[in-house]
C-alpha atoms as a PDB file:
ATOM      1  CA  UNK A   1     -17.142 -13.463-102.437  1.00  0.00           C
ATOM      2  CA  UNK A   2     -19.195 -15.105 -99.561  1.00  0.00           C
ATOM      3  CA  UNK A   3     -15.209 -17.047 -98.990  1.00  0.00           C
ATOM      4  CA  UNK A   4     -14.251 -13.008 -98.475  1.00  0.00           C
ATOM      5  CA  UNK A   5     -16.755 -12.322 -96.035  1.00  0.00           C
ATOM      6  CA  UNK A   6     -16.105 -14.691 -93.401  1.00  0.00           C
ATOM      7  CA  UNK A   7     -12.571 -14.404 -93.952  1.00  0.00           C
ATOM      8  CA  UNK A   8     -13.009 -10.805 -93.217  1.00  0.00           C
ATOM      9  CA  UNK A   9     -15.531 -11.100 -89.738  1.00  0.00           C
ATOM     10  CA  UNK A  10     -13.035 -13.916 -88.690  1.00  0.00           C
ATOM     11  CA  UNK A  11      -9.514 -13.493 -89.101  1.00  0.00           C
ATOM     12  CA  UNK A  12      -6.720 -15.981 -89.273  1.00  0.00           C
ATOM     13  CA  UNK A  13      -4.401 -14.535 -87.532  1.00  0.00           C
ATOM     14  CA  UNK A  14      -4.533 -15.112 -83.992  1.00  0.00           C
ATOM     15  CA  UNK A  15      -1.903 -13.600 -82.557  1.00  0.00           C
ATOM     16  CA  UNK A  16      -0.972 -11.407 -79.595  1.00  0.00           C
ATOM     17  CA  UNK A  17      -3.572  -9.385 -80.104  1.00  0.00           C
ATOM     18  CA  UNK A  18      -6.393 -12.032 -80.415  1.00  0.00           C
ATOM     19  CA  UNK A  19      -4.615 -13.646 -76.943  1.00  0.00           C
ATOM     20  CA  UNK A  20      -4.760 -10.343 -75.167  1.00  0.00           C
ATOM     21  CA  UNK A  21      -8.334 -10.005 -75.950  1.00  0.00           C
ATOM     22  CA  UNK A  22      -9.873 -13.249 -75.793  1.00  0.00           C
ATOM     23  CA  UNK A  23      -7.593 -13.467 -72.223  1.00  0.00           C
ATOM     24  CA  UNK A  24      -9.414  -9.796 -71.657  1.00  0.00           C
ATOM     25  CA  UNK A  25     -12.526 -11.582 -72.439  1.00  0.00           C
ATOM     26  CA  UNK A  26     -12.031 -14.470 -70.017  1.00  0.00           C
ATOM     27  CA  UNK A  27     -11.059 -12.554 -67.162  1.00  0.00           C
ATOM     28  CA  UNK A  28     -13.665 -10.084 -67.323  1.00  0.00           C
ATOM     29  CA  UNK A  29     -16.714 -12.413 -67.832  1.00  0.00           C
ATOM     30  CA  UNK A  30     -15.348 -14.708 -64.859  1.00  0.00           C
ATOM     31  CA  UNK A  31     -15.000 -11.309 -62.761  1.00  0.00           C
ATOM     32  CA  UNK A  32     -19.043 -10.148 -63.845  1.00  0.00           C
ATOM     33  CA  UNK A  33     -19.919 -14.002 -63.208  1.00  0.00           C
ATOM     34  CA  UNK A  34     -18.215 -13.831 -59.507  1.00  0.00           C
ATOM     35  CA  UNK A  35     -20.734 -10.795 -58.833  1.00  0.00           C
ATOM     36  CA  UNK A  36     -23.565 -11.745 -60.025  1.00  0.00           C
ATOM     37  CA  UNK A  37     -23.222 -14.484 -57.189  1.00  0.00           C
ATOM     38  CA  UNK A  38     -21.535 -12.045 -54.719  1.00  0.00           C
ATOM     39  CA  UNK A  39     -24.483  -9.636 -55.111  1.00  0.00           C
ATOM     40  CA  UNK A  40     -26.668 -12.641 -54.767  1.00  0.00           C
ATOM     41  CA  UNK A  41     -29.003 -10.663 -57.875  1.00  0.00           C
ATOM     42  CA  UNK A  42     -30.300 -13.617 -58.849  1.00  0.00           C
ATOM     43  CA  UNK A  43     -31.539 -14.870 -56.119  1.00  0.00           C
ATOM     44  CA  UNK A  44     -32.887 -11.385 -55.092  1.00  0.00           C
ATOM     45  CA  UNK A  45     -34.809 -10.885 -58.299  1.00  0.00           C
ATOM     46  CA  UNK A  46     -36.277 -14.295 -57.204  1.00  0.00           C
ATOM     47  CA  UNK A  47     -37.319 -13.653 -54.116  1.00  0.00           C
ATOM     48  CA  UNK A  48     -39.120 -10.078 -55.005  1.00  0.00           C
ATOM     49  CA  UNK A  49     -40.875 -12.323 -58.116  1.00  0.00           C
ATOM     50  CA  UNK A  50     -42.065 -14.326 -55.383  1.00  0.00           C
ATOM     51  CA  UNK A  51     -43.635 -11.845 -53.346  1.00  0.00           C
ATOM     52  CA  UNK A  52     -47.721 -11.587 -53.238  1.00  0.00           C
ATOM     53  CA  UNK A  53     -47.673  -7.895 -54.731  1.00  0.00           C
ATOM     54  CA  UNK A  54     -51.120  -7.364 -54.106  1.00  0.00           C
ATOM     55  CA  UNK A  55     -51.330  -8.336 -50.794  1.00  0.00           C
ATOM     56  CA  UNK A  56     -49.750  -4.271 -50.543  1.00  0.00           C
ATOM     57  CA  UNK A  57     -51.184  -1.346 -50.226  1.00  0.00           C
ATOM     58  CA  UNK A  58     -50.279   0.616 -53.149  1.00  0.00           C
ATOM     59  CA  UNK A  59     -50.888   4.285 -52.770  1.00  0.00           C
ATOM     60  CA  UNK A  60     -49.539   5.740 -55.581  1.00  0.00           C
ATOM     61  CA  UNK A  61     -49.232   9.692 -54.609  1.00  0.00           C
ATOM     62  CA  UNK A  62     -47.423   8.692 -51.161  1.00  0.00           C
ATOM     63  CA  UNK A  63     -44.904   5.929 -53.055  1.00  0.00           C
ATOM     64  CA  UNK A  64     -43.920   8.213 -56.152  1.00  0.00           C
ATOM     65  CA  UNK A  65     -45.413   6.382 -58.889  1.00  0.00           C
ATOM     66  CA  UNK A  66     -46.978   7.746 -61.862  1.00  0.00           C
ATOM     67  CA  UNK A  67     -50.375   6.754 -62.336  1.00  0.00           C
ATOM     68  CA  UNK A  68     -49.786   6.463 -66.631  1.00  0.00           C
ATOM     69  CA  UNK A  69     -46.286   4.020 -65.481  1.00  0.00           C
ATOM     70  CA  UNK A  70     -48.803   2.372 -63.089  1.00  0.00           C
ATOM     71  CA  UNK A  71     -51.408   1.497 -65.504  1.00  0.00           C
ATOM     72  CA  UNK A  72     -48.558   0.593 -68.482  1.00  0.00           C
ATOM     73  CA  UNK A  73     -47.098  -1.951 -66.112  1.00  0.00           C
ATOM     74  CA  UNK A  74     -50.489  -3.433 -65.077  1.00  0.00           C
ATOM     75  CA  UNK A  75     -51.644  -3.446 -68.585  1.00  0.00           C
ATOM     76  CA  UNK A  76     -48.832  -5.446 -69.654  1.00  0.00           C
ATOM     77  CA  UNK A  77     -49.340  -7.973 -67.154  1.00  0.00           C
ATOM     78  CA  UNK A  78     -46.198  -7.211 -65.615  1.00  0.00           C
ATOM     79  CA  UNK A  79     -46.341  -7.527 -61.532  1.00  0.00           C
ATOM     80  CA  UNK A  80     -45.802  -3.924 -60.165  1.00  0.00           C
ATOM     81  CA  UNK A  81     -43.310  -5.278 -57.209  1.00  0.00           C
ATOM     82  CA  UNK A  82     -40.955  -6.373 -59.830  1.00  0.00           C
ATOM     83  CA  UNK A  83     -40.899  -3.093 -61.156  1.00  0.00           C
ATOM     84  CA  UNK A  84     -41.835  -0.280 -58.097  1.00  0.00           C
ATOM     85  CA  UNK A  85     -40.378  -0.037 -54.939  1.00  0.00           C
ATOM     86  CA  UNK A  86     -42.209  -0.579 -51.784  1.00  0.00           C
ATOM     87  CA  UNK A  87     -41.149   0.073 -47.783  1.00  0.00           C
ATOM     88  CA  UNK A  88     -42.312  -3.211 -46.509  1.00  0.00           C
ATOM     89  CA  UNK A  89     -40.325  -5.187 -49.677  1.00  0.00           C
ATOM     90  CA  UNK A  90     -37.604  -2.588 -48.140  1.00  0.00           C
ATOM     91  CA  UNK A  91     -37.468  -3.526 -44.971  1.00  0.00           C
ATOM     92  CA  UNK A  92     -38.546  -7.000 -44.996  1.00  0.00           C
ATOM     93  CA  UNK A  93     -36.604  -8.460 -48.017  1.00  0.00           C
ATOM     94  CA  UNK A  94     -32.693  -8.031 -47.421  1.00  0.00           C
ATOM     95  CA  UNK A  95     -30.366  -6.273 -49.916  1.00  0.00           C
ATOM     96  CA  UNK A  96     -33.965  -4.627 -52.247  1.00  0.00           C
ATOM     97  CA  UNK A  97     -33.288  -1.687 -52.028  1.00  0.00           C
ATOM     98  CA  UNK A  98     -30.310  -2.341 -54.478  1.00  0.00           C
ATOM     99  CA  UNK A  99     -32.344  -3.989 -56.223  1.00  0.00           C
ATOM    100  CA  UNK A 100     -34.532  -1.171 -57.164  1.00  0.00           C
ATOM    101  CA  UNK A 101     -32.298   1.378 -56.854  1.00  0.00           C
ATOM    102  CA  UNK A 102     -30.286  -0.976 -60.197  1.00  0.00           C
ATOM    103  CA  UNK A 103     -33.457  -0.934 -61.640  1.00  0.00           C
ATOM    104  CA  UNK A 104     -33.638   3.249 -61.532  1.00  0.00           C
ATOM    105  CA  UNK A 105     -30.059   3.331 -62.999  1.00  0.00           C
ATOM    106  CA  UNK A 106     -29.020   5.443 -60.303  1.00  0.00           C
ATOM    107  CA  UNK A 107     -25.437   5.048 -58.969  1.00  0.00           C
ATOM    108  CA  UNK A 108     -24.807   4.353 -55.088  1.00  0.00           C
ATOM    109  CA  UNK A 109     -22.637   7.410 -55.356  1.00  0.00           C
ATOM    110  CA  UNK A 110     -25.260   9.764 -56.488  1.00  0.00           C
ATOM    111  CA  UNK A 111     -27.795   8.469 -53.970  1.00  0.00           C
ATOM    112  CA  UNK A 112     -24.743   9.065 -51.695  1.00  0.00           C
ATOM    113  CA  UNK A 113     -25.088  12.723 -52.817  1.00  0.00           C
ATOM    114  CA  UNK A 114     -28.796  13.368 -52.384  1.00  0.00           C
ATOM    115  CA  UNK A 115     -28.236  12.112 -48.417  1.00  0.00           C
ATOM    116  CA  UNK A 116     -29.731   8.594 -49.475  1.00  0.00           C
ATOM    117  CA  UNK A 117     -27.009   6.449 -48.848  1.00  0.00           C
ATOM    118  CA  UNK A 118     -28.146   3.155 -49.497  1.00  0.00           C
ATOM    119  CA  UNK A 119     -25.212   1.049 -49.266  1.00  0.00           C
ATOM    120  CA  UNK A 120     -25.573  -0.868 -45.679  1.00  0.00           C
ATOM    121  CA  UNK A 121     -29.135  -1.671 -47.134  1.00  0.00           C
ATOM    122  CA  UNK A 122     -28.021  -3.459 -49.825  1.00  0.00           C
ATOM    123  CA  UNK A 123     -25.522  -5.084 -48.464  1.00  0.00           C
ATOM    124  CA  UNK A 124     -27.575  -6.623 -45.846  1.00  0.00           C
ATOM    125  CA  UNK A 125     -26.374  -5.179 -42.963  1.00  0.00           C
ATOM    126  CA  UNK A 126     -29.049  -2.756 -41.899  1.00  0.00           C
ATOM    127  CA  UNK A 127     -32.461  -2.595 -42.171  1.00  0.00           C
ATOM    128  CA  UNK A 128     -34.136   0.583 -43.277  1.00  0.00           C
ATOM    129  CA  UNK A 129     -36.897   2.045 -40.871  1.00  0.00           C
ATOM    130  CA  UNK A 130     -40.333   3.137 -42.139  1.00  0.00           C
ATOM    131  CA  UNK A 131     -39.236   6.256 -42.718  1.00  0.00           C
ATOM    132  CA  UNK A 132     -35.886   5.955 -44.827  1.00  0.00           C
ATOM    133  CA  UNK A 133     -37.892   3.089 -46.813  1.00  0.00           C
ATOM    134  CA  UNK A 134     -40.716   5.294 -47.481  1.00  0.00           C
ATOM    135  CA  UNK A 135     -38.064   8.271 -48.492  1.00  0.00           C
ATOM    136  CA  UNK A 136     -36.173   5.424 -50.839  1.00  0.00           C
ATOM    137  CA  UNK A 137     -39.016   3.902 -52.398  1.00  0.00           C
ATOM    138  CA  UNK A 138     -40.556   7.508 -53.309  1.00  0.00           C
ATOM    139  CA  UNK A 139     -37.423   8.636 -54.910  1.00  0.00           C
ATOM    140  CA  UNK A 140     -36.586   5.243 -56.639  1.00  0.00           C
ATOM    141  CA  UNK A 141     -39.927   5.143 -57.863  1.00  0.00           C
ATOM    142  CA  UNK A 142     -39.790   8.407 -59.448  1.00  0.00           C
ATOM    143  CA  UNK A 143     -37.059   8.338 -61.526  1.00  0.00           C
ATOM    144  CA  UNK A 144     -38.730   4.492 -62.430  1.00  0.00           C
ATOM    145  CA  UNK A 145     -41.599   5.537 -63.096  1.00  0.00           C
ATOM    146  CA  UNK A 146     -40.669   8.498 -65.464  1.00  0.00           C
ATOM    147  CA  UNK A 147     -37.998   5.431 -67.245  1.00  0.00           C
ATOM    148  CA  UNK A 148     -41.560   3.188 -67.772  1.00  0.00           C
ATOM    149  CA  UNK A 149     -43.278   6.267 -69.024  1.00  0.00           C
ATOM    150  CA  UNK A 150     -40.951   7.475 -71.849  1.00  0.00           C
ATOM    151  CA  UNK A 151     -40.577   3.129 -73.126  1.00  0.00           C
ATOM    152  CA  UNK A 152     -43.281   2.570 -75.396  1.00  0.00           C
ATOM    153  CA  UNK A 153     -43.122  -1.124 -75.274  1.00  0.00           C
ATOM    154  CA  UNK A 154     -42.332  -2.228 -72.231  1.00  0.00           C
ATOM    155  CA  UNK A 155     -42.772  -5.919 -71.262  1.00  0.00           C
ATOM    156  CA  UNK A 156     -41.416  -8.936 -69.022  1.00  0.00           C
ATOM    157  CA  UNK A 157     -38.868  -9.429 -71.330  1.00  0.00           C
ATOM    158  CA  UNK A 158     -37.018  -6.010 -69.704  1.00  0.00           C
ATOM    159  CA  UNK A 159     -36.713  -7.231 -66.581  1.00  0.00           C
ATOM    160  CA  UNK A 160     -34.531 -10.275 -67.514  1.00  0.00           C
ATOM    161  CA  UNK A 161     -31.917 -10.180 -64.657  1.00  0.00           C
ATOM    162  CA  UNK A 162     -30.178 -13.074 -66.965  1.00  0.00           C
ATOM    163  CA  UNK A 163     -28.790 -10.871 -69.348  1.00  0.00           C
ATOM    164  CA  UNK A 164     -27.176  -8.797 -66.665  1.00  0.00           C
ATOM    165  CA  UNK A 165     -23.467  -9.037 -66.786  1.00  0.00           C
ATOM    166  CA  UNK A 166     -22.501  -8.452 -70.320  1.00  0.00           C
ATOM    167  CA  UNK A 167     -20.392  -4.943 -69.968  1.00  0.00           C
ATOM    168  CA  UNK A 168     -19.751  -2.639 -72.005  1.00  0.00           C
ATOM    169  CA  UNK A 169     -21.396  -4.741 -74.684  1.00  0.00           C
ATOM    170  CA  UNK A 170     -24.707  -4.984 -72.870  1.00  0.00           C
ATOM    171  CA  UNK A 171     -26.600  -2.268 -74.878  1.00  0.00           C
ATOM    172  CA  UNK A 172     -25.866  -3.997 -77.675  1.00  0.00           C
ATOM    173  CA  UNK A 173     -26.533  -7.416 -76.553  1.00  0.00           C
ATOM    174  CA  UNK A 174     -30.111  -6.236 -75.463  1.00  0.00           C
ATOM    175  CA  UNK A 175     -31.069  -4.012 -78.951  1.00  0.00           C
ATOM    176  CA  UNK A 176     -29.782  -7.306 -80.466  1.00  0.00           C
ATOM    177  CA  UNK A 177     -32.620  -9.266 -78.474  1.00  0.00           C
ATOM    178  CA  UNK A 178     -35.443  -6.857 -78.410  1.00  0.00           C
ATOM    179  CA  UNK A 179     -34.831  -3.986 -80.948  1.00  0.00           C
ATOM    180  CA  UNK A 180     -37.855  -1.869 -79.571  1.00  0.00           C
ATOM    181  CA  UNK A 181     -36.010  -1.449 -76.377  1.00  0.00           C
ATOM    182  CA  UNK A 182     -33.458  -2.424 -73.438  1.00  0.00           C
ATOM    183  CA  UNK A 183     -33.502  -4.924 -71.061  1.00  0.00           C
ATOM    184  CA  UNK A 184     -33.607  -2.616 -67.891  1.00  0.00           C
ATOM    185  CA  UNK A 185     -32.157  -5.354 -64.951  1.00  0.00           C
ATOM    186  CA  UNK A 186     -29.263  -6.238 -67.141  1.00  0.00           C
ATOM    187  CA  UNK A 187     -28.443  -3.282 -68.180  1.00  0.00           C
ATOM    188  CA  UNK A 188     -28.134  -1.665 -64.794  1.00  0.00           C
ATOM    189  CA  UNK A 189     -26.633  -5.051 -63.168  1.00  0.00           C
ATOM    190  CA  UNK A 190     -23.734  -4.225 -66.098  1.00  0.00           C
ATOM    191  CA  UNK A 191     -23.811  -0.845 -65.097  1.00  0.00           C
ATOM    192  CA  UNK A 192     -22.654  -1.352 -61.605  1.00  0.00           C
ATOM    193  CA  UNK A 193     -20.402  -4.787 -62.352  1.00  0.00           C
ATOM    194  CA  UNK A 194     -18.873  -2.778 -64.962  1.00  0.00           C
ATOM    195  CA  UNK A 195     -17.813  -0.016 -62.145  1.00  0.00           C
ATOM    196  CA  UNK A 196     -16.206  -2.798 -59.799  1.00  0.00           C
ATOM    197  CA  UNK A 197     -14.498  -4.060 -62.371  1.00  0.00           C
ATOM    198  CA  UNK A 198     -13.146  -0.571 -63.367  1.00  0.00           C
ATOM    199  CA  UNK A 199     -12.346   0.101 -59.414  1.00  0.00           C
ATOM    200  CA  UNK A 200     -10.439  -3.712 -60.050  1.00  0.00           C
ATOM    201  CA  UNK A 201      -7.563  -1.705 -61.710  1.00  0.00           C
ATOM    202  CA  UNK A 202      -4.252  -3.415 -61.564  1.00  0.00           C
ATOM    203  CA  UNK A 203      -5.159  -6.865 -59.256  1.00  0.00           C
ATOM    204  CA  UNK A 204      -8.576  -7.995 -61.146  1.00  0.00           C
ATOM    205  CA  UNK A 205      -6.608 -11.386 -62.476  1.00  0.00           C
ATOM    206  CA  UNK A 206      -5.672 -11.753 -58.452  1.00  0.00           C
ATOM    207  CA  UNK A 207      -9.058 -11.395 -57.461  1.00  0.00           C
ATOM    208  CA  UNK A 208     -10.798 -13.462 -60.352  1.00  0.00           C
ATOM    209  CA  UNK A 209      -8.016 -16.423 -59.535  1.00  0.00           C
ATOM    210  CA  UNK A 210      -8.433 -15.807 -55.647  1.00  0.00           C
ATOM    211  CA  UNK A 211     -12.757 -15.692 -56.596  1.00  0.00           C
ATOM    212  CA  UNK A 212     -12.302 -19.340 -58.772  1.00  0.00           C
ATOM    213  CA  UNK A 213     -10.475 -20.817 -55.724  1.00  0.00           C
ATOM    214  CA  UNK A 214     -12.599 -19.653 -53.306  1.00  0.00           C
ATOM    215  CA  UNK A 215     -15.510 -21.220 -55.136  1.00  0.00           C
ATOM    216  CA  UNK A 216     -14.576 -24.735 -56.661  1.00  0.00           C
ATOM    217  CA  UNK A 217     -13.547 -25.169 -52.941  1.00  0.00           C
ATOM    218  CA  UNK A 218     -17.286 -24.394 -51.930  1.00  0.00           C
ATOM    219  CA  UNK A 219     -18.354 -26.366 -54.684  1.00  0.00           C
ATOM    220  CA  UNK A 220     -16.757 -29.528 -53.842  1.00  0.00           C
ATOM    221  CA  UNK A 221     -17.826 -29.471 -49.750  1.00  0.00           C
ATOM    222  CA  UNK A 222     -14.179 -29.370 -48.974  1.00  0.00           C
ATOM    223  CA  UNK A 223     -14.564 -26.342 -46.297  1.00  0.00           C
ATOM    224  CA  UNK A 224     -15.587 -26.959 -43.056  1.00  0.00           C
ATOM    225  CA  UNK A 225     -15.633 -22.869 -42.023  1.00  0.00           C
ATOM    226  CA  UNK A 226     -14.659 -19.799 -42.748  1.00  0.00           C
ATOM    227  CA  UNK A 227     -13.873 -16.732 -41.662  1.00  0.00           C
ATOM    228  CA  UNK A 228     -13.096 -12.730 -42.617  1.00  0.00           C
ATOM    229  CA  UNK A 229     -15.687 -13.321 -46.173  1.00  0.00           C
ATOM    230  CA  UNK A 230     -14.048 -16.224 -47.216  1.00  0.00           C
ATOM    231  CA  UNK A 231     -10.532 -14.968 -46.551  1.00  0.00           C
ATOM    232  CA  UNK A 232      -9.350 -17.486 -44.293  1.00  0.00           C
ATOM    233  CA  UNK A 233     -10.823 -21.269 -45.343  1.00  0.00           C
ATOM    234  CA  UNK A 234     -10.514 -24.455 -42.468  1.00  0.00           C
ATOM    235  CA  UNK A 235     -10.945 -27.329 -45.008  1.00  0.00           C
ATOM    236  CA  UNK A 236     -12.353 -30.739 -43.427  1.00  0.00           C
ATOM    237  CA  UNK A 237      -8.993 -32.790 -43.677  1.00  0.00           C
ATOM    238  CA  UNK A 238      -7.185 -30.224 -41.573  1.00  0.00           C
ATOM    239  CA  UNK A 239      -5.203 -27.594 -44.086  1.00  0.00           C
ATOM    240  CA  UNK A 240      -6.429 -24.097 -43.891  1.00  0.00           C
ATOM    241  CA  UNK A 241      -6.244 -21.772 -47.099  1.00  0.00           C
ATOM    242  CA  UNK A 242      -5.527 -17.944 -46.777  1.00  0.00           C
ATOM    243  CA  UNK A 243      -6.894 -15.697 -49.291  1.00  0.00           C
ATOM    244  CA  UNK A 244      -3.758 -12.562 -48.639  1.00  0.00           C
ATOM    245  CA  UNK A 245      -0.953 -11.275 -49.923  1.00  0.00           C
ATOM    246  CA  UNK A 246       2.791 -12.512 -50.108  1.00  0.00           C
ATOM    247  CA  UNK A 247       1.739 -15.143 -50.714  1.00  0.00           C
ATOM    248  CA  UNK A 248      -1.615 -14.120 -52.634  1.00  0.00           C
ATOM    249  CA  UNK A 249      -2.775 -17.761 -51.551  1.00  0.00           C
ATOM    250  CA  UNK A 250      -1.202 -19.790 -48.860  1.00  0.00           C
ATOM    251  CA  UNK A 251      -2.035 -23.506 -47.253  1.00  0.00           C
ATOM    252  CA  UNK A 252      -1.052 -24.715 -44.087  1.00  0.00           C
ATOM    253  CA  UNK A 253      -1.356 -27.859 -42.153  1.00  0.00           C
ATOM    254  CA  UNK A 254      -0.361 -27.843 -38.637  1.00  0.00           C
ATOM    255  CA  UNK A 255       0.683 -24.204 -39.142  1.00  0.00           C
ATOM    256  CA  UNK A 256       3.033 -25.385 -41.397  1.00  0.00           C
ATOM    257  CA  UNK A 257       3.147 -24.000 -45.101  1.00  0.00           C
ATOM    258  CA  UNK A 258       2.193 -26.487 -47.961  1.00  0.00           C
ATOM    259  CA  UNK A 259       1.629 -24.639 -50.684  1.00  0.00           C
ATOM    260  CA  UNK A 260       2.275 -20.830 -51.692  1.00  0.00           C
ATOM    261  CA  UNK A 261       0.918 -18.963 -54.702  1.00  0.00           C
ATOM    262  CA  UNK A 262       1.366 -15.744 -56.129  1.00  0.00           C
ATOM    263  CA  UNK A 263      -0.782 -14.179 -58.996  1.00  0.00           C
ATOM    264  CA  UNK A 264       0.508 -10.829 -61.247  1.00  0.00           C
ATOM    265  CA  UNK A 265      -1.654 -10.358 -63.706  1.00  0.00           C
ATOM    266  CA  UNK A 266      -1.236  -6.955 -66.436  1.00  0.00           C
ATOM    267  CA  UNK A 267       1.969  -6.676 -65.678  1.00  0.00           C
ATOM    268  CA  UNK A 268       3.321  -4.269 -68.234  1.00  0.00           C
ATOM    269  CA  UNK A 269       7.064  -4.413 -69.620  1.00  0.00           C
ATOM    270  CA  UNK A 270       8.439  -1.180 -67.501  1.00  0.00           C
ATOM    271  CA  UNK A 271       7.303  -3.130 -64.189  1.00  0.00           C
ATOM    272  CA  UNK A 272       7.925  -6.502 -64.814  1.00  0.00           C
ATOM    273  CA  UNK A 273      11.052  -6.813 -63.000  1.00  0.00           C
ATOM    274  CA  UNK A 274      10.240  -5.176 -60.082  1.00  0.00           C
ATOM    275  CA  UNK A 275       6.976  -7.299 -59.351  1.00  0.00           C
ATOM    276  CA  UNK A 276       7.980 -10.192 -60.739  1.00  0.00           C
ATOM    277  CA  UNK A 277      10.777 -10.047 -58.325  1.00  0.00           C
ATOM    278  CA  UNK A 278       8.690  -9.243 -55.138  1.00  0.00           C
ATOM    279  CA  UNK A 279       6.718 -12.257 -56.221  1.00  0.00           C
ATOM    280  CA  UNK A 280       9.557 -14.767 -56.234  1.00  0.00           C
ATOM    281  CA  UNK A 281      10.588 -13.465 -53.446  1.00  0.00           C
ATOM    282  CA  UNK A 282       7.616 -14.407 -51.889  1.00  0.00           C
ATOM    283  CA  UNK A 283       7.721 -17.710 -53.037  1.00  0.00           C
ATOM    284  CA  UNK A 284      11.412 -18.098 -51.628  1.00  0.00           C
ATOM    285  CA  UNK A 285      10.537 -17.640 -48.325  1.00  0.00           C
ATOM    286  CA  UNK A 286       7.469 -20.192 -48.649  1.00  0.00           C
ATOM    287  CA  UNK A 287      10.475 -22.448 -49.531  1.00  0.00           C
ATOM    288  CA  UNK A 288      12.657 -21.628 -47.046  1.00  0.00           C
ATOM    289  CA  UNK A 289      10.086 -22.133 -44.429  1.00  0.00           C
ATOM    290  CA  UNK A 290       9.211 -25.653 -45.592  1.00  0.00           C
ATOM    291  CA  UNK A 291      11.471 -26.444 -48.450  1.00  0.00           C
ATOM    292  CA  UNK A 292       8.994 -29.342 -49.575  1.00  0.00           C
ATOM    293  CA  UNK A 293       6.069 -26.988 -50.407  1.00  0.00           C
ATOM    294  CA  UNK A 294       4.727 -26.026 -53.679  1.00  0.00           C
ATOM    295  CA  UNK A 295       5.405 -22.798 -55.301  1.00  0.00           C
ATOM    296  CA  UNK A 296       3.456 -21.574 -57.797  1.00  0.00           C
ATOM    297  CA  UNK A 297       3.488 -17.941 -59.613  1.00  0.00           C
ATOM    298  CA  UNK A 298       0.696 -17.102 -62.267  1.00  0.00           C
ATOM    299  CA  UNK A 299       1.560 -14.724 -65.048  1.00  0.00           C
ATOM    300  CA  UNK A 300      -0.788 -12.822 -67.379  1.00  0.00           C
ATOM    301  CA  UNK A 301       0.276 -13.016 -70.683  1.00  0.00           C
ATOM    302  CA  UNK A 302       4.571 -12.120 -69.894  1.00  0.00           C
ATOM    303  CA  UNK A 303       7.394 -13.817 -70.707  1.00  0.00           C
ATOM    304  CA  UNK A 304      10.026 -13.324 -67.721  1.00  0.00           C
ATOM    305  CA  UNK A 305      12.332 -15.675 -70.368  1.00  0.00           C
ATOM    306  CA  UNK A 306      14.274 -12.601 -71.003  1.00  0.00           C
ATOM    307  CA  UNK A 307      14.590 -11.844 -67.262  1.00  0.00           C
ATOM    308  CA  UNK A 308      15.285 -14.871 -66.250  1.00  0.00           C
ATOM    309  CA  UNK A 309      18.760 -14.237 -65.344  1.00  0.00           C
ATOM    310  CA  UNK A 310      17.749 -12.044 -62.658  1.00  0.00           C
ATOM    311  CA  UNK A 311      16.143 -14.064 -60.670  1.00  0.00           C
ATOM    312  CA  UNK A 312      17.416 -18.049 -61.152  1.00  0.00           C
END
């Protein structure tokens, strides 16, 4: 019986279904794990935990917040600038105000809609004034305040930005680790990784490869600058790497071509042909510009066996 079972949660067959998947799997963790670090979240929720809270002024009536979500919070020991958002954390910490507005579960869209666009905030670019922060944290803290309100156990453990990037299984994951109730930060970093990587569509496996590259070459000190977000990397022995397309990744030395790769990834079986094609093509002239550089083409999951013929 118990033999059954776990032949029943675990099947043997791992076929083309099981690949698909699990390669579904892959791709889309990698993609969350690239923006958690994009976003910088981590670092963020850092940086407010660090801040000296009540060193603020807190005047509830003018910031929006509920005086029974004020007291909850404070009675749980739970530092109210993790939770509420305040104009000077607004102005004065870069890229909070998506922070808290993650925290509300509000979209960027619908804030877009109510005349609070928020995204050159979050992104770094602009700082609010004390007006816009004041008019941000007020209608942040509302909708916050009414979420803290209506949990009857809230504690630290809901502000765990660690759990953030599970996806569509991220409700799950958090009832799974606190029954009583969800863990607030992850769920709404999901939230908005999970509408990226729905706006991803048909190149995610291009940007996910492009996002790996772009990284381990971080990682190992090999770039000496960059330029255009990454897009164009001068490595310190003289190549330069361009993140583009046709090829999707190109190096040059001496404005010569070394190396040309092209990514398709969920390529289905009524296009295969067509992009597969464009891609080789691609590749050709990569050779026929320096015919001792190395071509490389990256396939999700297809076999272009069949199709072969057509292009060798």
């Amino acid at each position: 019986m118990e033999e059954a079972i776990v032949k029943k949660k675990f099947p043997a067959n791992k076929g083309e279904d099981y690949k698909a998947w699990s390669l579904d799997q892959l791709t889309k963790s990698e993609f969350f794990h690239q923006k958690l670090h994009e976003w910088g979240l981590l670092a963020l929720a850092n940086q407010i935990e660090k801040i000296k809270g009540e060193t603020l002024e807190w005047d509830l009536n003018q910031l929006g917040i509920s005086k029974q979500a004020w007291d909850k919070v404070i009675h749980r020991g739970i530092k109210p600038v993790i939770v509420f958002a305040h104009p000077i954390v607004l102005k004065d910490v870069s890229g909070s105000v998506g922070y808290y507005r993650m925290l509300s579960m509000v979209s960027q869209k619908s804030m877009n809609r109510i005349g609070l666009s928020a995204t050159r905030y979050e992104t770094g670019k602009d700082k609010p004034d004390d007006e816009t922060a004041l008019t941000i944290a007020k209608h942040l803290n509302q909708i916050i305040s009414r979420l803290v309100e209506f949990d009857e156990q809230i504690d630290t453990r809901e502000f765990d930005l660690l759990c953030a990037l599970c996806s569509s299984t991220l409700f799950a994951s958090s009832v799974l680790m606190s029954p009583t109730h969800t863990t607030w930060r992850g769920m709404a970093a999901g939230s908005q990784a999970q509408g990226s990587w729905q706006n991803t569509k048909g190149n995610r496996v291009e940007i996910i490869v492009k996002g790996i590259l772009q990284r381990r070459l971080r990682e190992k000190g090999l770039v000496l600058d960059e330029k255009e977000d990454g897009l164009r990397m001068q490595l310190k022995d003289g190549r330069v790497v361009i993140f583009a397309d046709k090829p999707d990744v190109a190096i040059y030395k001496e404005d010569k071509i070394q190396a040309a790769v092209e990514i398709k990834g969920g390529i289905d079986t009524a296009g295969v042909l067509e992009r597969v094609g464009a891609a080789i093509k691609s590749l050709r002239r990569a050779k026929e510009e320096n015919s001792l550089s190395t071509t490389i083409l990256i396939l999700q999951g297809v076999s272009i066996t069949f199709y072969s013929n057509y292009f060798f």
